[in-house]
Protein backbone atom coordinates (compact mmCIF):
# COMPACT_ATOMS: atom_id res chain seq x y z
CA UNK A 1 31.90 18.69 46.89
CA UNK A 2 30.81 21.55 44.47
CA UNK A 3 31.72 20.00 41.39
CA UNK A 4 29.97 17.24 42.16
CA UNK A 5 26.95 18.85 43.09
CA UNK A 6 27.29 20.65 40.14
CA UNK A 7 27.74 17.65 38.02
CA UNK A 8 24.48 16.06 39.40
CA UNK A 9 22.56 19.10 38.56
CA UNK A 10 23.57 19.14 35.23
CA UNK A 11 22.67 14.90 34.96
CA UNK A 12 19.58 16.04 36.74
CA UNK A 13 18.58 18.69 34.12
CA UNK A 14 20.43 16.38 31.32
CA UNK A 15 17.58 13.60 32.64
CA UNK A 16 14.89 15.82 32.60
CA UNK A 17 15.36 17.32 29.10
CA UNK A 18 15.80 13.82 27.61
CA UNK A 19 12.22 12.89 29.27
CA UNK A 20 10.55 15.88 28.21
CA UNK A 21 11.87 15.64 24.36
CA UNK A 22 10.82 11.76 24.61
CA UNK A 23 7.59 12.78 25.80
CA UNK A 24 7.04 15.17 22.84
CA UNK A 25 8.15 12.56 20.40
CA UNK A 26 6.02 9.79 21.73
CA UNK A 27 2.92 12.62 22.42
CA UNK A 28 0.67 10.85 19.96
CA UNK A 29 -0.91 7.47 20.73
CA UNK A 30 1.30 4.86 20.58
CA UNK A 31 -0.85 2.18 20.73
CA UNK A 32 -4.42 1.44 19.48
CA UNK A 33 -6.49 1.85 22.57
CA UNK A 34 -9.23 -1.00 22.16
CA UNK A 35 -10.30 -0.48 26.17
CA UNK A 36 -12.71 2.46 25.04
CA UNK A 37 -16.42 3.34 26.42
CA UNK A 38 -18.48 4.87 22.99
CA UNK A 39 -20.63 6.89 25.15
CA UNK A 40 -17.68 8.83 27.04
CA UNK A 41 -16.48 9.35 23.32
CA UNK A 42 -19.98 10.59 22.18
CA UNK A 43 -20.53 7.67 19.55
CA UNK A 44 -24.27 6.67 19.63
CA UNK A 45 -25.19 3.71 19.65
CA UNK A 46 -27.63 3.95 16.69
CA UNK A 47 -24.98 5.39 14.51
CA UNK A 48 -22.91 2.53 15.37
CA UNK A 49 -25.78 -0.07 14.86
CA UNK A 50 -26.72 1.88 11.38
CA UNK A 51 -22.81 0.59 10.15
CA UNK A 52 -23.19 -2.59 11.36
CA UNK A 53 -26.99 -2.69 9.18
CA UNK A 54 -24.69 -1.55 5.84
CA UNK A 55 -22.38 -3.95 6.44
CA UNK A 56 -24.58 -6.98 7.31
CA UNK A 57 -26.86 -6.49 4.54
CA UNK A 58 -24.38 -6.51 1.60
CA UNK A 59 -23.38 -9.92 2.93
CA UNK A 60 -27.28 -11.19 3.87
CA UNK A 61 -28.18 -9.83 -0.38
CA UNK A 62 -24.70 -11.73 -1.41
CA UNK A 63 -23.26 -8.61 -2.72
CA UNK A 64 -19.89 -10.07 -0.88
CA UNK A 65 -19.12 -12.93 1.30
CA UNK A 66 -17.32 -11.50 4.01
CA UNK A 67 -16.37 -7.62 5.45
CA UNK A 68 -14.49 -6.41 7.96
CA UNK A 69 -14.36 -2.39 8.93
CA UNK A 70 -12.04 -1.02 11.40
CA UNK A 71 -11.84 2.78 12.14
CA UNK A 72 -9.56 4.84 14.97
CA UNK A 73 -10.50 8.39 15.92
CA UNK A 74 -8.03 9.77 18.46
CA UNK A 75 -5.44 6.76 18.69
CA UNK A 76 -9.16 4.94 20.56
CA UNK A 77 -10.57 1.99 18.23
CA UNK A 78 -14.26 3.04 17.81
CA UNK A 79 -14.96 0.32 15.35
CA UNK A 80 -13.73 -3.07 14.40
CA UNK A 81 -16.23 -5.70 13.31
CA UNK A 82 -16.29 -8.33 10.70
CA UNK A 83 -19.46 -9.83 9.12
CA UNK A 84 -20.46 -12.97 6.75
CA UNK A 85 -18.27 -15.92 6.13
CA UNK A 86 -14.60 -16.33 5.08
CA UNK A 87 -15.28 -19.71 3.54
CA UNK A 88 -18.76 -19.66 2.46
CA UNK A 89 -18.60 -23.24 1.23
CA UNK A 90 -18.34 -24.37 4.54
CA UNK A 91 -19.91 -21.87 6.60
CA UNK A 92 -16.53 -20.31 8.75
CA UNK A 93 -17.07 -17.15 9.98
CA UNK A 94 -15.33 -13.88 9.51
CA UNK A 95 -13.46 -12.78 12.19
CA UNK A 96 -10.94 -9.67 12.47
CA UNK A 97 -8.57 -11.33 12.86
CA UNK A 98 -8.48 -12.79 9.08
CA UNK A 99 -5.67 -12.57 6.68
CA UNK A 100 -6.26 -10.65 3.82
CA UNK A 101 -4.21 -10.67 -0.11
CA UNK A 102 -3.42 -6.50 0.18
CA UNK A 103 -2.19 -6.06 -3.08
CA UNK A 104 -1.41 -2.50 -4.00
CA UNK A 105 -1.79 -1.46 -0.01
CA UNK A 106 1.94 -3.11 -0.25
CA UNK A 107 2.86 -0.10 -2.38
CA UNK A 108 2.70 2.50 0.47
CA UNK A 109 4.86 0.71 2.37
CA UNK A 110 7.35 0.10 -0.30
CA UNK A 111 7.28 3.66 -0.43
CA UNK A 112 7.60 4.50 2.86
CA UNK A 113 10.50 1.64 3.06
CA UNK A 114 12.59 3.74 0.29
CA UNK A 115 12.30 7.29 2.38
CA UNK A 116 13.78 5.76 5.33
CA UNK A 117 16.92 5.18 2.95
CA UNK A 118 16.70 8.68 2.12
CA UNK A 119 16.57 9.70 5.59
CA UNK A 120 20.08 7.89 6.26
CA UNK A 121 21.57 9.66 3.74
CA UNK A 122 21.81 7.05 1.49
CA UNK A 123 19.88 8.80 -1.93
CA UNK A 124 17.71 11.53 -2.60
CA UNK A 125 14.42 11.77 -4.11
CA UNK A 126 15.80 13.93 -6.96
CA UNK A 127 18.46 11.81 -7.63
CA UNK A 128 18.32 10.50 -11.15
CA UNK A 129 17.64 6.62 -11.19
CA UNK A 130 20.32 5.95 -13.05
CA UNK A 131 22.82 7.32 -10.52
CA UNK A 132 21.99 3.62 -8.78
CA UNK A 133 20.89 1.48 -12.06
CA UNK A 134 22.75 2.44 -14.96
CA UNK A 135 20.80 0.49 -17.14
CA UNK A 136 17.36 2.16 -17.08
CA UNK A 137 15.80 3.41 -19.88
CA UNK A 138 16.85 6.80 -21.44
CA UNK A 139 14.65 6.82 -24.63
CA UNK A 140 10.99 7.22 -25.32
CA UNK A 141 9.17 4.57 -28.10
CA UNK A 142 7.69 6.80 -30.62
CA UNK A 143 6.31 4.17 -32.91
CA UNK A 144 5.96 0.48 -32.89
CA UNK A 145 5.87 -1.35 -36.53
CA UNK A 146 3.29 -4.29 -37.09
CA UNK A 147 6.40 -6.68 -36.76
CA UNK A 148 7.33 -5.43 -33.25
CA UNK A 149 9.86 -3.54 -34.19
CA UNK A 150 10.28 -0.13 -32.92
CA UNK A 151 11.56 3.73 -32.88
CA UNK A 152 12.38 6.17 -30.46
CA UNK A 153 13.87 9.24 -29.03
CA UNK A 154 16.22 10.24 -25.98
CA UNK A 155 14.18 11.22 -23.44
CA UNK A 156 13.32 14.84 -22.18
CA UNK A 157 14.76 15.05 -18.84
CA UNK A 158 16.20 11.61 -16.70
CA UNK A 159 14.00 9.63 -14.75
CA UNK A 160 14.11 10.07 -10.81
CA UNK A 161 12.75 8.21 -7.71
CA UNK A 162 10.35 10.91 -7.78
CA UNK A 163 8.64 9.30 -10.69
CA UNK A 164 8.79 6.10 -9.32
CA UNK A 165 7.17 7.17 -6.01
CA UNK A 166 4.35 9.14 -7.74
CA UNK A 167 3.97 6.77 -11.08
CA UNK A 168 4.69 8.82 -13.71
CA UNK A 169 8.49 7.18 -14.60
CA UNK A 170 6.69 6.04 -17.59
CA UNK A 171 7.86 2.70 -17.21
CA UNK A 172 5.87 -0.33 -19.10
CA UNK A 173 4.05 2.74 -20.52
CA UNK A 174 1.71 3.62 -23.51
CA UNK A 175 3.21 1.92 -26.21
CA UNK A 176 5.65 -0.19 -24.69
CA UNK A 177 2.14 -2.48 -24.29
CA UNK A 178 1.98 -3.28 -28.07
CA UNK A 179 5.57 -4.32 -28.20
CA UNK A 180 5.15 -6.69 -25.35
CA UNK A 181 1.78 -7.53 -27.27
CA UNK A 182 3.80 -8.56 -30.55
CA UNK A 183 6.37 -10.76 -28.60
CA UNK A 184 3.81 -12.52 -26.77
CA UNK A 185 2.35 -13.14 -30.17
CA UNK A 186 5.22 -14.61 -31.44
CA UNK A 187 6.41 -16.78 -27.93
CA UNK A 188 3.31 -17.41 -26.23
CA UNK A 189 4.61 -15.67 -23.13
CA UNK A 190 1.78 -14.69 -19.99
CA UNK A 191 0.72 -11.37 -20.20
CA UNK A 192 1.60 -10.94 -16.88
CA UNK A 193 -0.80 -8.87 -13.78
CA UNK A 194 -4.24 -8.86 -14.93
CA UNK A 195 -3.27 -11.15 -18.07
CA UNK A 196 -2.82 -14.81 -18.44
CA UNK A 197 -2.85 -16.50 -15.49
CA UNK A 198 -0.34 -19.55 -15.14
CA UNK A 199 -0.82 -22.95 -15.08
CA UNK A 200 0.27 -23.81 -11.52
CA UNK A 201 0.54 -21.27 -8.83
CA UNK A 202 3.86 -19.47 -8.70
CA UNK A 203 5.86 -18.60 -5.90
CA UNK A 204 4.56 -15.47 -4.49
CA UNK A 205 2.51 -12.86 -6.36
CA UNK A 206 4.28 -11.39 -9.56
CA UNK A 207 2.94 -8.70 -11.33
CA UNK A 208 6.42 -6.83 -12.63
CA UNK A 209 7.02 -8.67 -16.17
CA UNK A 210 4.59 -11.57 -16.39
CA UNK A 211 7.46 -14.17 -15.87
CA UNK A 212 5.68 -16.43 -13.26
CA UNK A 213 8.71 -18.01 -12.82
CA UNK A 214 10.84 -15.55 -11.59
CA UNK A 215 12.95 -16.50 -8.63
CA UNK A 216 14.00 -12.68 -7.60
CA UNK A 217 12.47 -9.40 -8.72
CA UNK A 218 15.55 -8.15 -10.18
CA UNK A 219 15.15 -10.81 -13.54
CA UNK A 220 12.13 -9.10 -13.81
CA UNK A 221 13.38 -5.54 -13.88
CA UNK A 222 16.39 -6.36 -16.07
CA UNK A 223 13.49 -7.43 -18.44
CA UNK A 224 11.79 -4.47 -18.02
CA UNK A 225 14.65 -2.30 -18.37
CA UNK A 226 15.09 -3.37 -21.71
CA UNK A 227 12.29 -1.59 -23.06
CA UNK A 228 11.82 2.37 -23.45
CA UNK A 229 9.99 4.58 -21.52
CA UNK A 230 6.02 4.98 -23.17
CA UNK A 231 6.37 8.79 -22.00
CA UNK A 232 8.70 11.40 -20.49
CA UNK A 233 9.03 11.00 -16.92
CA UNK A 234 7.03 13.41 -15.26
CA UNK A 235 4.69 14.17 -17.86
CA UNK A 236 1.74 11.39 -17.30
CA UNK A 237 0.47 8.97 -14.64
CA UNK A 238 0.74 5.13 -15.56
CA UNK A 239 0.19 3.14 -12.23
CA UNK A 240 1.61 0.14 -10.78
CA UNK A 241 5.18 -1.16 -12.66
CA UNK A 242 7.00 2.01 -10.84
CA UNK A 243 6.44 0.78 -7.16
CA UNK A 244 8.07 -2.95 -8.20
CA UNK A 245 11.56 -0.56 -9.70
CA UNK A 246 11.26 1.19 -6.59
CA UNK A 247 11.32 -1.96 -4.55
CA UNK A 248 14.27 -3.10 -6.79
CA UNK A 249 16.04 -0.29 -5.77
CA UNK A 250 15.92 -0.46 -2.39
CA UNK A 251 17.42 -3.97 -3.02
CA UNK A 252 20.30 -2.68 -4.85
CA UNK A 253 20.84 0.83 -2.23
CA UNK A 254 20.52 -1.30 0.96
CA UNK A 255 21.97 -4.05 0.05
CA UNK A 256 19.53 -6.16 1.17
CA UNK A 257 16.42 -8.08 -0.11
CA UNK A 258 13.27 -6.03 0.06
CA UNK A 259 11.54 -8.47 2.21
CA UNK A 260 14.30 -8.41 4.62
CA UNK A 261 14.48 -4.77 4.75
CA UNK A 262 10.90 -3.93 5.22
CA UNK A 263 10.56 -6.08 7.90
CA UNK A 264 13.51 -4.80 9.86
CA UNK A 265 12.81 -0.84 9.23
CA UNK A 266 8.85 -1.05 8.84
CA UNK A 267 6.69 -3.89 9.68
CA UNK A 268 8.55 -4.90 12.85
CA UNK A 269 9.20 -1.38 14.75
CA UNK A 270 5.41 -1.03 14.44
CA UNK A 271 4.34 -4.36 15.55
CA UNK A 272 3.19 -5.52 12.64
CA UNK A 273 3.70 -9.49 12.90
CA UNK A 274 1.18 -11.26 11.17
CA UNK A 275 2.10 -9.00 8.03
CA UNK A 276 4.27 -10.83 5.14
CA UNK A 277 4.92 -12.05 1.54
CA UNK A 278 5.13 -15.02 3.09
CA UNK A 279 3.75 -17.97 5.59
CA UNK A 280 4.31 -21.37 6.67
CA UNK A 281 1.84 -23.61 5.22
CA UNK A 282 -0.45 -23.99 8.69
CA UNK A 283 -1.25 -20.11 7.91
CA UNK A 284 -3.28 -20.48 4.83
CA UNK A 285 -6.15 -21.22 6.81
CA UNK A 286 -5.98 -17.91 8.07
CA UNK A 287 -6.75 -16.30 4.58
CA UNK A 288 -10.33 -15.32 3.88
CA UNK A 289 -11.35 -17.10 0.33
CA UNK A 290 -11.91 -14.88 -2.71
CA UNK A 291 -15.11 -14.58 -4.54
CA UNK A 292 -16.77 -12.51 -6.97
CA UNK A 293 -20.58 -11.21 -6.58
CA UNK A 294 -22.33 -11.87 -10.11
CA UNK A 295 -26.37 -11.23 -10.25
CA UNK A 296 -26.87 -11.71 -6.49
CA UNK A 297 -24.90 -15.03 -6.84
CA UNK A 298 -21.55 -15.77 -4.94
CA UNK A 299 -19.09 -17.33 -7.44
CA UNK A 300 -15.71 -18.45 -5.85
CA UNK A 301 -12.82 -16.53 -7.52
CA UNK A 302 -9.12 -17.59 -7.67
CA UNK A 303 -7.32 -18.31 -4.30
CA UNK A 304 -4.20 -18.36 -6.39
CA UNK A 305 -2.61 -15.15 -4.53
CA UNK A 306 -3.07 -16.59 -1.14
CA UNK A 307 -2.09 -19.73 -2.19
CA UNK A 308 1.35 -17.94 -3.75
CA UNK A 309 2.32 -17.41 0.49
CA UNK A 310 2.93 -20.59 0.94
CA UNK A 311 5.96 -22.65 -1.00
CA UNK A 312 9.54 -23.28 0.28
CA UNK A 313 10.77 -21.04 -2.63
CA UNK A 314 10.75 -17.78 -0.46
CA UNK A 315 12.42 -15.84 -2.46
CA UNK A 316 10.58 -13.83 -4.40
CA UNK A 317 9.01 -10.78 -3.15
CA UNK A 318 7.81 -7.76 -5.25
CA UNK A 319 7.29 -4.03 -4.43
CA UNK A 320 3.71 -2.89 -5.75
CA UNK A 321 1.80 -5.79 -4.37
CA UNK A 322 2.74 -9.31 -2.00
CA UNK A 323 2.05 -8.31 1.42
CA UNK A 324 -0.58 -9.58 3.37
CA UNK A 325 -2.27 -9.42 6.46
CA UNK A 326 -5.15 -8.58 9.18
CA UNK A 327 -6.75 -4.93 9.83
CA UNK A 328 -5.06 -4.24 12.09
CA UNK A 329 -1.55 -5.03 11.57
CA UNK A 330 -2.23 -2.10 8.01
CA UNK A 331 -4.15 0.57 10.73
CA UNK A 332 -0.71 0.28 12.67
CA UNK A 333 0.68 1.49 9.78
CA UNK A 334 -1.46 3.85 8.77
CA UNK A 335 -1.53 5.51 12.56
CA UNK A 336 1.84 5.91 12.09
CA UNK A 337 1.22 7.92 9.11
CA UNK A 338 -1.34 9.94 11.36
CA UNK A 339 1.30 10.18 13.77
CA UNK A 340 3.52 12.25 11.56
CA UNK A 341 5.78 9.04 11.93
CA UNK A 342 5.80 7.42 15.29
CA UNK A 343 4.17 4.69 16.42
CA UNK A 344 4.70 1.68 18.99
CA UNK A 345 7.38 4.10 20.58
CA UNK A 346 9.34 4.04 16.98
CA UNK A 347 10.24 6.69 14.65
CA UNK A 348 10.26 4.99 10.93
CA UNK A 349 10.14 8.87 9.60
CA UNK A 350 10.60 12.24 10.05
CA UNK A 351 7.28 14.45 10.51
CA UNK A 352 8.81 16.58 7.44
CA UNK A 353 9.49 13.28 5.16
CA UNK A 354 5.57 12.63 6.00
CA UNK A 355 4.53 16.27 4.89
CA UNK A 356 6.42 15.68 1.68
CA UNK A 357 5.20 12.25 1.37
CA UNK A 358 1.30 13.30 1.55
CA UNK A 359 0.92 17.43 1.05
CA UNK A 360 2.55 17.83 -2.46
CA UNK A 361 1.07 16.76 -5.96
CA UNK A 362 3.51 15.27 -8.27
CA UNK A 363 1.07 14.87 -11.11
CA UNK A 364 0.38 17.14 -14.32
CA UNK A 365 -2.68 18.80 -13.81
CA UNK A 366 -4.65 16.62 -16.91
CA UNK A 367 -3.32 12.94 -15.70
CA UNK A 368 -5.19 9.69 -16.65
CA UNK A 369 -6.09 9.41 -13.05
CA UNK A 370 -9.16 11.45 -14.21
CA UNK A 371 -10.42 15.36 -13.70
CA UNK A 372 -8.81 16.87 -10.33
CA UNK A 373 -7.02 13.43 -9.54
CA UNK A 374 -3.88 14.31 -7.25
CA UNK A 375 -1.27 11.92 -6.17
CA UNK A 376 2.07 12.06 -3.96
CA UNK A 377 4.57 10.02 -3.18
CA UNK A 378 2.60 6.35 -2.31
CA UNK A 379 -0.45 7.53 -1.64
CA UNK A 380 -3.58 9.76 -3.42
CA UNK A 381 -4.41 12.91 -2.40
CA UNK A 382 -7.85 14.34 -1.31
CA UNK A 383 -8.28 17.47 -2.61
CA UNK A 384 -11.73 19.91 -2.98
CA UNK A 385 -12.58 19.06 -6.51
CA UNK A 386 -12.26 14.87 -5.83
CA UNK A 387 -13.03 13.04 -2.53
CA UNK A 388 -14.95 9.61 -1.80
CA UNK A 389 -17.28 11.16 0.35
CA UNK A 390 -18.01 14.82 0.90
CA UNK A 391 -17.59 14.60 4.89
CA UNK A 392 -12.98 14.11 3.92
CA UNK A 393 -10.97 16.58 4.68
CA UNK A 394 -8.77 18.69 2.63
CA UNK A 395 -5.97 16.88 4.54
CA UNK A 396 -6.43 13.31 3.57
CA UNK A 397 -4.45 10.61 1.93
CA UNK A 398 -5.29 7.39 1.36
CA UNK A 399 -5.10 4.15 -1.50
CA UNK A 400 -6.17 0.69 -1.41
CA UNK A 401 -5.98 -3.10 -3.27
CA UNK A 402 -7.38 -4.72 -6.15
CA UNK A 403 -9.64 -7.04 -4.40
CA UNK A 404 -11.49 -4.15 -2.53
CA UNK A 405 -9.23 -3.24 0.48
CA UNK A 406 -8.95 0.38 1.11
CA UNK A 407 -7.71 2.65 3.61
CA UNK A 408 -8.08 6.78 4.10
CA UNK A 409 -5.93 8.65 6.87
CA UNK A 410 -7.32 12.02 7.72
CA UNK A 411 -5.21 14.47 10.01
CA UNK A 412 -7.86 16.78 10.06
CA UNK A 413 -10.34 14.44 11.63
CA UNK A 414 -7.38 12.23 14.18
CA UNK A 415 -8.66 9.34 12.06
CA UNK A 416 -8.24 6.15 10.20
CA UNK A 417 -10.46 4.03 8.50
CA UNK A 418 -9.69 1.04 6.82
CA UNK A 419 -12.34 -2.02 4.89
CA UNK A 420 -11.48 -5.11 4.08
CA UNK A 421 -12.91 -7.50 1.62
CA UNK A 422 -11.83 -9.82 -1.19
CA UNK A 423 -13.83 -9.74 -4.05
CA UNK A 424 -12.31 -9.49 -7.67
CA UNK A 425 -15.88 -8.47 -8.46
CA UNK A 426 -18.15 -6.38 -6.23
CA UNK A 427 -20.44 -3.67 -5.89
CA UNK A 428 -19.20 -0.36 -4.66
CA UNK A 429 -19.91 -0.90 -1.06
CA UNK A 430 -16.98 1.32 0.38
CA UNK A 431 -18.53 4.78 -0.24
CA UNK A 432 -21.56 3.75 1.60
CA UNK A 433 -19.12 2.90 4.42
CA UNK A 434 -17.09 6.02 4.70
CA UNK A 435 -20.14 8.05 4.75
CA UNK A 436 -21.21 5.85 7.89
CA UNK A 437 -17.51 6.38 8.84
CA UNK A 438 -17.73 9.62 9.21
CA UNK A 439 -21.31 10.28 10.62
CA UNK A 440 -19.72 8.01 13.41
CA UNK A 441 -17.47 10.55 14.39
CA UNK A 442 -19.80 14.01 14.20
């Protein structure tokens, strides 16, 4: 009878000190609590009515079609509204709920994606890349000749998934541009992201080598591979390419495809459903239409990226941009971040792997970024000498997307903001928005 009293004493105290670790790990909110009242929170109404006035009026002078802001203080949604139209043309409204071409807000969670590799043991962040791809470049161009032809130089120390994660693997780099520039002269082959567009929309959104027609990433970074470095790793900051090798990577360490893999260790332990490369065709609807705002005039813009979600040749899914999605689904995300890397009752990373993530800055201190520009691994960081607004803290992090989506995460301040828009030409609205932000919150 005394041993097995004893035995359910220790299952009782066994029981009790699983319950009171899970209740530390799951201490943060674990859901976005949209069942609020402002005035218990001591948000004032004007304040709040002042952001919606921003907001409407950029849409009622045509500055942008449509806008949607959504902001979490505390785990409690304070603010989500959309304003204007999605489809101008024939007057459908915005709603929050709208599906949004993210671009480079897919890059965090690329990032993000790769650490939980690192986590399991599976690589290390100062592993060289060519531990896992034998084939990347290990020589810097020093010169490129008027026929294309070029010299170069072994490079000063290996590149590692350090530089990928913080862009300076000097990948696609300085002048790796003007020997791309002379084949393209001499084939007639798109320039690529921000080039040539092509003539029929491809499958998915490509950005890594220009070839439209790409079925997987990795064609496109065998292609790239081919070429030198345009600097020694470490030693400058040349955004984008690095986040696509990255992505390749994680293809090639896991074993699976990158969309596969980011769904099952990132986008569905947080909930995130409505956030893809890809649809069925019935979702395109859900996408708010591009434009671009030129002299108070509304100009439609190309719908091509959207339009790239939706084709029965799923296979193609890139690392630095693709994913779409509504507010929400990326402020999941982002309180997760917050959350030192819990959310929805699911760890995707350690709170350390967070810290090193979004404390350290992997940049030279004179980077192209510009003066006092600071960057981890995924995401910028907000230092005293550079911030968007004054009111940040030392503490944030935060990036965005081409077409004016932007996000900032600030453990200082228990927040997260996030605005949407898609506009490949606007005014700079988003300023004037975090400074309502955070007069929201005094």
């Amino acid at each position: 009878m005394k041993r097995i009293l004893s035995l359910y004493a220790l299952l009782a105290i066994l029981t009790l000190s699983s319950c009171e670790h899970k209740s530390k790990e799951f201490a943060s909110p674990q859901k976005l609590n949209h069942n609020i009242n402002l005035k218990e929170l001591s948000i004032h109404k004007q304040k709040v009515e002042s952001l919606d006035s921003l907001l409407q009026v950029f849409v009622d002078n045509n500055k942008l079609n449509c806008v949607v802001g959504f902001v979490v203080k505390g785990g409690d949604v304070i603010y989500n509204k959309a304003f204007g139209f999605k489809d101008v043309e024939n007057k459908i409204p915005a709603s929050v709920d709208d599906y949004y071409v993210l671009f480079s807000q897919t890059k965090a969670i690329t990032t993000v994606a790769f650490m939980t590799l690192v986590e399991k043991g599976l690589v290390k962040i100062n592993d060289p890349v060519s531990k896992y791809f034998p084939e990347i470049p290990n020589q810097v161009v020093t010169k490129v000749n008027k026929d294309g032809t070029y010299e170069t130089r072994p490079v000063a120390s290996p590149m590692t998934f350090i530089h990928l994660m913080s862009h300076t693997s000097g990948l696609n780099a300085g002048l790796v541009g003007k020997i791309k520039s002379a084949e393209r002269k001499n084939n007639d082959t798109p320039a690529g992201f921000g080039g040539m567009m092509p003539h029929k929309t491809p499958a998915g959104q490509h950005s890594g080598g220009g070839d439209f027609n790409a079925k997987y990433l990795e064609e496109e970074m065998l292609k790239l591979a081919k070429y030198p470095l345009g600097f020694d790793p470490g030693t400058e900051w040349n955004y984008h390419i690095s986040t696509n090798m990255l992505g390749y990577l994680i293809e090639r360490i896991s074993g699976q495809s990158l969309r596969s893999y980011v769904k099952e260790n990132v986008l569905t332990p947080l909930g995130m459903k409505d956030t893809d490369w890809y649809y069925q065709p019935e979702k395109l609807n859900k996408f708010v239409k591009a434009y671009s705002a030129e002299k108070d005039t509304l100009v439609p813009a190309t719908n091509i990226y959207s339009e790239g979600t939706i084709s029965k040749q799923q296979t193609y899914c890139e690392g630095a941009i693709g994913l779409n999605g509504p507010i929400e689904d990326y402020a999941k995300f982002c309180q997760m971040l917050l959350n030192k890397g819990v959310f929805n009752e699911r760890r995707i990373l350690k709170p350390e792997t967070i810290e090193l993530m979004t404390t350290i800055n992997r940049l030279p201190e004179k980077n192209a970024g510009g003066k006092s520009f600071q960057f981890g691994l995924g995401f910028e960081l907000y230092n005293q000498n550079k911030k968007p607004v004054s009111q940040v803290s030392n503490s944030a992090f935060a990036w965005g997307g081409m077409f004016g989506t932007a996000y900032i995460i600030d453990p200082e301040n228990e927040m997260v903001a996030l605005f949407y828009m898609n506009m490949s030409k606007h005014d700079p609205l988003y300023p004037k928005y975090l400074n309502q932000v955070y007069n929201l919150i005094k």
